[in-house]
N, C-alpha and C. Protein backbone atom coordinates (compact mmCIF):
# COMPACT_ATOMS: atom_id res chain seq x y z
N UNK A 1 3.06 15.00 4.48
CA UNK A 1 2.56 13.89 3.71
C UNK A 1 3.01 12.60 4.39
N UNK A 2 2.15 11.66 4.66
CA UNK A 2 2.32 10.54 5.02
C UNK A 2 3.23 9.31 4.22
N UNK A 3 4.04 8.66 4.84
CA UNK A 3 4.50 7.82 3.93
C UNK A 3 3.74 6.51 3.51
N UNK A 4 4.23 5.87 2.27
CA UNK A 4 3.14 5.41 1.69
C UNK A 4 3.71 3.82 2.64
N UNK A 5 2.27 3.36 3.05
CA UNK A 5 2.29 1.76 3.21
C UNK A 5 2.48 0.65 2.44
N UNK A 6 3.41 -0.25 2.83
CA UNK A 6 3.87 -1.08 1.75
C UNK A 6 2.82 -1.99 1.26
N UNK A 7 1.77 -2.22 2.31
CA UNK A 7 0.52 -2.70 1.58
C UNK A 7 -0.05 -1.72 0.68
N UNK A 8 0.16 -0.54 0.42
CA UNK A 8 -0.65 -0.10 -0.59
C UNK A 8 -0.30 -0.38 -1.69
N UNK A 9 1.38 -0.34 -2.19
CA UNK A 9 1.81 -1.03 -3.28
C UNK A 9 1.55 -2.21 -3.65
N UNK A 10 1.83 -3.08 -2.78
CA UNK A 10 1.33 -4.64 -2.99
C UNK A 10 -0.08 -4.98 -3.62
N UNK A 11 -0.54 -4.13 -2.78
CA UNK A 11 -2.59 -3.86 -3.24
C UNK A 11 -2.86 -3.79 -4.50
N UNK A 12 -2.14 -2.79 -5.13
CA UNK A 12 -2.34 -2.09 -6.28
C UNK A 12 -2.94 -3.04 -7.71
N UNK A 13 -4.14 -2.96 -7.66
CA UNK A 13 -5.26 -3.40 -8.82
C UNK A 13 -5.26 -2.93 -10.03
N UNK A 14 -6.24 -3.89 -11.07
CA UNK A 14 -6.28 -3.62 -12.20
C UNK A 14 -5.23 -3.41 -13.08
N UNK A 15 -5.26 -2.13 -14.07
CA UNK A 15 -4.42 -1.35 -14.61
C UNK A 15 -3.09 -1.20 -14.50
N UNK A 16 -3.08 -1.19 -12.94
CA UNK A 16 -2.10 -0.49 -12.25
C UNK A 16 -1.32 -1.92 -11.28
N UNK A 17 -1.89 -2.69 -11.75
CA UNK A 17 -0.87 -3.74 -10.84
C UNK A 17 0.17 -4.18 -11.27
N UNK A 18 1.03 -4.33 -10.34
CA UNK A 18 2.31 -4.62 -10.56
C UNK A 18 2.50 -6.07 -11.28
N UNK A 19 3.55 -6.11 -12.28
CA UNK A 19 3.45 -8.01 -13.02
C UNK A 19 4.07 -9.07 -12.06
N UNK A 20 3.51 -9.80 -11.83
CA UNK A 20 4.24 -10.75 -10.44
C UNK A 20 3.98 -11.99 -11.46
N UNK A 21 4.83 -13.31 -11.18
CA UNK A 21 5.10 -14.31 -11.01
C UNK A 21 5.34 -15.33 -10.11
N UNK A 22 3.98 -16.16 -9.73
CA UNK A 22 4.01 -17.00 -8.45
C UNK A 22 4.47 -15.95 -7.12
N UNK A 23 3.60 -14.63 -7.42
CA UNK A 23 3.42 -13.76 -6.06
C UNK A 23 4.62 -12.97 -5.76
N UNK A 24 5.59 -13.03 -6.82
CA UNK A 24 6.99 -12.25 -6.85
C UNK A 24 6.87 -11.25 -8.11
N UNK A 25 7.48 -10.15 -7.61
CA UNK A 25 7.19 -9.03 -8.65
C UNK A 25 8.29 -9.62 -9.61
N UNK A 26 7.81 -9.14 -10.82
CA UNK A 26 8.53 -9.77 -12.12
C UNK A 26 9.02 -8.41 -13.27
N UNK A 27 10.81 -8.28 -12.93
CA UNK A 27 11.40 -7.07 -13.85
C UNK A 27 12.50 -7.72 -14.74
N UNK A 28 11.53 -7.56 -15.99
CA UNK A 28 12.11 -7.98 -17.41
C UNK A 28 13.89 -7.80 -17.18
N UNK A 29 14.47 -6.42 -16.65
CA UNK A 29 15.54 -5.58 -17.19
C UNK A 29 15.61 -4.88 -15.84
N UNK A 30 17.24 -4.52 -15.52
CA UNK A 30 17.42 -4.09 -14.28
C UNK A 30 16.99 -2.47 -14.21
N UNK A 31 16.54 -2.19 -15.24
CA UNK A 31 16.24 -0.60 -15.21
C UNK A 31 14.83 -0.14 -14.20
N UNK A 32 13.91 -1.70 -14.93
CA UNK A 32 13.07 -1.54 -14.65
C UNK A 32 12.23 -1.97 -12.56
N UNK A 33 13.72 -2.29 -12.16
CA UNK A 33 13.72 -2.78 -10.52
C UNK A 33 13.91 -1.14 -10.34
N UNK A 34 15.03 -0.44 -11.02
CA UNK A 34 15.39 0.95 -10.66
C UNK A 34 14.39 1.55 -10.27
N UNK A 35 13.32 1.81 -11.45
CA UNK A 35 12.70 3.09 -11.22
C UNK A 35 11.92 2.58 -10.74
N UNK A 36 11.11 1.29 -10.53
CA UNK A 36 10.25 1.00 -9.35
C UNK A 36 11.09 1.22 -8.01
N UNK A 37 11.97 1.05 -7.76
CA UNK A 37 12.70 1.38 -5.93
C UNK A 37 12.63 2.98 -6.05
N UNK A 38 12.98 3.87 -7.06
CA UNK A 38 13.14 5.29 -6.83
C UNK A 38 11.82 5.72 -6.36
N UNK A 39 11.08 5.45 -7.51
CA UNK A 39 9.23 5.57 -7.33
C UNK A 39 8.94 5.04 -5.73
N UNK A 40 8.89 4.00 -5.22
CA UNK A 40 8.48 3.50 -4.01
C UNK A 40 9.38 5.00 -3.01
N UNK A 41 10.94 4.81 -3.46
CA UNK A 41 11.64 5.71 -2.38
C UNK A 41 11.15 6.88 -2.20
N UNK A 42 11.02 7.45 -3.42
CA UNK A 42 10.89 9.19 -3.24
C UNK A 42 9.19 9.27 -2.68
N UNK A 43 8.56 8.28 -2.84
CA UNK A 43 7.12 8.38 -2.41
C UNK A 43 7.11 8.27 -0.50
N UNK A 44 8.00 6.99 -0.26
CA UNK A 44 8.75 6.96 1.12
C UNK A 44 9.16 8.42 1.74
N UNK A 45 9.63 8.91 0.89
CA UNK A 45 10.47 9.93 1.56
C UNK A 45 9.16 11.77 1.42
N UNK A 46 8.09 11.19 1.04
CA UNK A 46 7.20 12.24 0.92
C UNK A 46 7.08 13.22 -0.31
N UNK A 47 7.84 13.15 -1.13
CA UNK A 47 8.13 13.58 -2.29
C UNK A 47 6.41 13.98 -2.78
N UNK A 48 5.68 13.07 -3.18
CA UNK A 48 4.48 12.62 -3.52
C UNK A 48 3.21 11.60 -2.64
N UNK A 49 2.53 11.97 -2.64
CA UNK A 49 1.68 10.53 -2.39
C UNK A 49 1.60 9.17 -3.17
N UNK A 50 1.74 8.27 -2.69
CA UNK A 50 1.21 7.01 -4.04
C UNK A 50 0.47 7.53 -4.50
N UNK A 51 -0.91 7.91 -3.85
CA UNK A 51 -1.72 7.66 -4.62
C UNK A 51 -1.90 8.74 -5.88
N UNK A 52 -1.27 10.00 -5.86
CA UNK A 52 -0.82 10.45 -6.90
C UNK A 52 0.41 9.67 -8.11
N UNK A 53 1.23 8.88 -7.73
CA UNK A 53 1.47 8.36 -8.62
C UNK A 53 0.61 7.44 -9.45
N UNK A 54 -0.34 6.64 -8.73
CA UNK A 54 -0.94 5.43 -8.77
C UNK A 54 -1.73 6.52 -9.95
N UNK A 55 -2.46 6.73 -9.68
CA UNK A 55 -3.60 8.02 -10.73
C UNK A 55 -2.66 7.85 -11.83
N UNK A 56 -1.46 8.73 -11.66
CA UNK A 56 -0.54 9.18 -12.84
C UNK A 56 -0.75 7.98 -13.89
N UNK A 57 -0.07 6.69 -13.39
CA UNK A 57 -0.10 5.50 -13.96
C UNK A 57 -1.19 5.01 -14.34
N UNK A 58 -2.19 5.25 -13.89
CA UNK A 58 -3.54 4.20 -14.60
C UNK A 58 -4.24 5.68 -15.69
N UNK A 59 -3.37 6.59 -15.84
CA UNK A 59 -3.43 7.60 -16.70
C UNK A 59 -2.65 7.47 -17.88
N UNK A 60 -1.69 7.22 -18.01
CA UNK A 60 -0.95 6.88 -18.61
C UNK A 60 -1.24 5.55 -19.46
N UNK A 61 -1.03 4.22 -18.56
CA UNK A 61 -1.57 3.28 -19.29
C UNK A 61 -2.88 3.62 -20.35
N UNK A 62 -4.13 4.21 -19.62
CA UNK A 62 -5.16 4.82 -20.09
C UNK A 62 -4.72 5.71 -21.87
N UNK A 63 -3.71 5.91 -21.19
CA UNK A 63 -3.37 7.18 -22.70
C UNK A 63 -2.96 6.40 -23.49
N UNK A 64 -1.81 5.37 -23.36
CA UNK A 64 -1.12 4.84 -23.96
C UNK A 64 -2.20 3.38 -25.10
N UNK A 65 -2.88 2.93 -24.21
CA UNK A 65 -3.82 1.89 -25.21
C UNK A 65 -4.85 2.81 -25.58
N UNK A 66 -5.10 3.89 -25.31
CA UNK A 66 -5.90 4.95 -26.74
C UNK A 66 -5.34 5.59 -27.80
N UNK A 67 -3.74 5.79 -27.87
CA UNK A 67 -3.06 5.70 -28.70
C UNK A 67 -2.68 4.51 -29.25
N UNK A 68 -2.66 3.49 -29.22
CA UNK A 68 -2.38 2.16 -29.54
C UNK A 68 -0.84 1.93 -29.58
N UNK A 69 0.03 2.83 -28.55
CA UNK A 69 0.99 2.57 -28.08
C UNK A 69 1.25 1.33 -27.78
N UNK A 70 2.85 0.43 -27.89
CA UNK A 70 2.84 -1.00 -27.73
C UNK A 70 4.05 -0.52 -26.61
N UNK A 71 3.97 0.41 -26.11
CA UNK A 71 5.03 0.12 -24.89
C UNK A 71 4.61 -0.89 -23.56
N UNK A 72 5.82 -1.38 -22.87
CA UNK A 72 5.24 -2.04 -21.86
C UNK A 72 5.12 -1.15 -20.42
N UNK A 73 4.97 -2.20 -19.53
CA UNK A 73 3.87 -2.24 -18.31
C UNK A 73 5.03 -0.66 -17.50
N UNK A 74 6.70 -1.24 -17.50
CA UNK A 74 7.56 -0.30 -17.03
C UNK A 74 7.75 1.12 -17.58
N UNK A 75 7.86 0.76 -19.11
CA UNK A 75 7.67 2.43 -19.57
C UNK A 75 6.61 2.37 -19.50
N UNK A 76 5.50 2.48 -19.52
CA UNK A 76 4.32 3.24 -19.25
C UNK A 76 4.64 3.97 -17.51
N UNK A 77 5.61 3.33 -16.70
CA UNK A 77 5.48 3.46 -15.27
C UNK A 77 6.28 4.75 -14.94
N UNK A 78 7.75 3.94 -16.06
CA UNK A 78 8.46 5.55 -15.96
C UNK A 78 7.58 6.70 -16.61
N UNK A 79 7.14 6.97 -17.69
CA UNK A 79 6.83 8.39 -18.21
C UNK A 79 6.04 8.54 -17.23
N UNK A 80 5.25 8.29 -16.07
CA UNK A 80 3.86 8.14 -15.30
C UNK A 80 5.19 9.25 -14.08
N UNK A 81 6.19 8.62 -13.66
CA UNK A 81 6.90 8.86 -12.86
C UNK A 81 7.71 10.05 -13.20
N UNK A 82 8.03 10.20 -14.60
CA UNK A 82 8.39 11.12 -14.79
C UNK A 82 7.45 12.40 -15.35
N UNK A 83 5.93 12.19 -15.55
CA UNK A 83 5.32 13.62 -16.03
C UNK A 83 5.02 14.29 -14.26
N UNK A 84 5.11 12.83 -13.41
CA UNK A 84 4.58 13.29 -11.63
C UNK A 84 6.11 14.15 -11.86
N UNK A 85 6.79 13.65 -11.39
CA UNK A 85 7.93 14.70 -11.15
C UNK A 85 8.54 16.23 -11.71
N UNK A 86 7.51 16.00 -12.71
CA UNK A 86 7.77 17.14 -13.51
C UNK A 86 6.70 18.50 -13.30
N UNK A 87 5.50 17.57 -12.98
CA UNK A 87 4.60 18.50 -12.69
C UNK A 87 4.82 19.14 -11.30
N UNK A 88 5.53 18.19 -10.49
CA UNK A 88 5.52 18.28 -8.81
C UNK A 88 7.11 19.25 -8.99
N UNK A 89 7.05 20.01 -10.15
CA UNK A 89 8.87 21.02 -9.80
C UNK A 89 9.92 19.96 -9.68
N UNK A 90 10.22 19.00 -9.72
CA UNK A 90 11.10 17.94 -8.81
C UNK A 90 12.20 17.25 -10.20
N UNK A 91 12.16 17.54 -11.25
CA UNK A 91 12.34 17.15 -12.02
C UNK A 91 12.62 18.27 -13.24
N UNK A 92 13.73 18.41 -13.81
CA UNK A 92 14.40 19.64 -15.19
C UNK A 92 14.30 18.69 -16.19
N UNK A 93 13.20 19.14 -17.17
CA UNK A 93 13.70 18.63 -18.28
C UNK A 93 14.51 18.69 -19.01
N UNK A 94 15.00 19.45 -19.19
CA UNK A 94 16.26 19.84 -20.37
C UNK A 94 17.17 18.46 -19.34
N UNK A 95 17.12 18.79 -18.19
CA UNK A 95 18.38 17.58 -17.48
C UNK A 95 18.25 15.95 -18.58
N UNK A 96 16.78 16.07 -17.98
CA UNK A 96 16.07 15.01 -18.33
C UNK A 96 16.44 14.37 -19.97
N UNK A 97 15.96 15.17 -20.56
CA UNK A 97 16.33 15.19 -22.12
C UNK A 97 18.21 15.06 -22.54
N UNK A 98 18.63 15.59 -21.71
CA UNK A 98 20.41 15.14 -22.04
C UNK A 98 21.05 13.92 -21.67
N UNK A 99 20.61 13.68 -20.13
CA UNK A 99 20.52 12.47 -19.39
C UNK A 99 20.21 11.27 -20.76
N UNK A 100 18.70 11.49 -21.06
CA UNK A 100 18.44 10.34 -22.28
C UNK A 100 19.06 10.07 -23.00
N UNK A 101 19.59 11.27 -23.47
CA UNK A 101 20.14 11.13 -24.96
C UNK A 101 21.72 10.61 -24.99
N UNK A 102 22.35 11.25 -23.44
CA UNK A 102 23.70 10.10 -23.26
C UNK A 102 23.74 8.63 -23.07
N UNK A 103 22.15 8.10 -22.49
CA UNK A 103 21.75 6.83 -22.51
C UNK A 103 21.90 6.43 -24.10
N UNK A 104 21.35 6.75 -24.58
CA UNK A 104 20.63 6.36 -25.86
C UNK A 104 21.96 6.00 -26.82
N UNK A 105 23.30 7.30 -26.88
CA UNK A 105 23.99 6.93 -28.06
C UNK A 105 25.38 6.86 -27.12
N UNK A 106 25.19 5.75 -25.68
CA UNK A 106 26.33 4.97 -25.26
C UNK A 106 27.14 6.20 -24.37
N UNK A 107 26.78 7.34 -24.06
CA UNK A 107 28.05 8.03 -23.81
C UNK A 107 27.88 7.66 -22.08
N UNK A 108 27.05 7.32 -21.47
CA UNK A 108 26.52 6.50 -20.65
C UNK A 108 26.05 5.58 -19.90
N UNK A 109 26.92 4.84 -19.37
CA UNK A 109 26.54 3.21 -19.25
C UNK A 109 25.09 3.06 -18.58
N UNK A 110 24.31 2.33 -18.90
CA UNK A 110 22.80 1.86 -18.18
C UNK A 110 23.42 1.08 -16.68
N UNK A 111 23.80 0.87 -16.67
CA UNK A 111 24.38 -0.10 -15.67
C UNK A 111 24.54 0.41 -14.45
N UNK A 112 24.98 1.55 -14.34
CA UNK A 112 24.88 2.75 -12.82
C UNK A 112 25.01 3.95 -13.27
C-alpha cells in the first residue's frame, strides 16, 4: 500500500474537510490534534489507505446527521477511525471499551 500524500489530506472536500481557520487546521481540544496525527500516521505507515478512511468518514458523518446526532466534526472522525481499525483486525474492542471507560471515570489522565 502506498503511502498517503500530504496533498491528499489537505485536498480533502466537502463532508470530509478538515475545519481550518485562515488556512490553518483548527483543534478545539488536544485530543482532537491526537487522533488526527495517529489517523494521518498509521495511514503513513500503510496500515490503511486514506482513502479508506476518507469513505469511513464521509460515512459516518453521513450516519451521524441521519440520526440527528449533535456530535462534532472530531468525534465523528474518531468513531470513523475507530470502526476502520476495527474492521481492518487492528484494533480489540474489549481493549477499546476499558481504555474508555478509564478515560471517562478519571482512572486515566487525557493528557498522555
Amino acid at each position: 500500500m502506498d503511502s498517503v500524500p500530504s496533498r491528499e489530506i489537505a485536498d480533502m472536500s466537502g463532508q470530509a474537510a478538515l475545519p481550518r481557520k485562515n488556512g490553518e487546521l483548527v483543534f478545539d481540544e488536544a485530543w482532537q490534534g491526537r487522533i488526527f496525527g495517529m489517523t494521518v500516521a498509521m495511514s503513513h505507515e500503510a496500515c490503511f489507505a486514506w482513502r479508506e478512511f476518507q469513505a469511513q468518514l464521509i460515512a459516518e458523518i453521513a450516519h451521524a446527521e441521519r440520526e440527528g446526532e449533535s456530535s462534532s466534526y472530531y468525534e465523528r472522525w474518531l468513531h470513523a477511525f475507530e470502526r476502520l481499525l476495527a474492521d481492518k483486525g487492528l484494533l480489540d474492542e474489549a481493549a477499546l471499551a476499558e481504555r474508555t471507560h478509564d478515560f471517562e471515570t478519571g482512572r486515566r489522565d487525557d493528557v498522555f
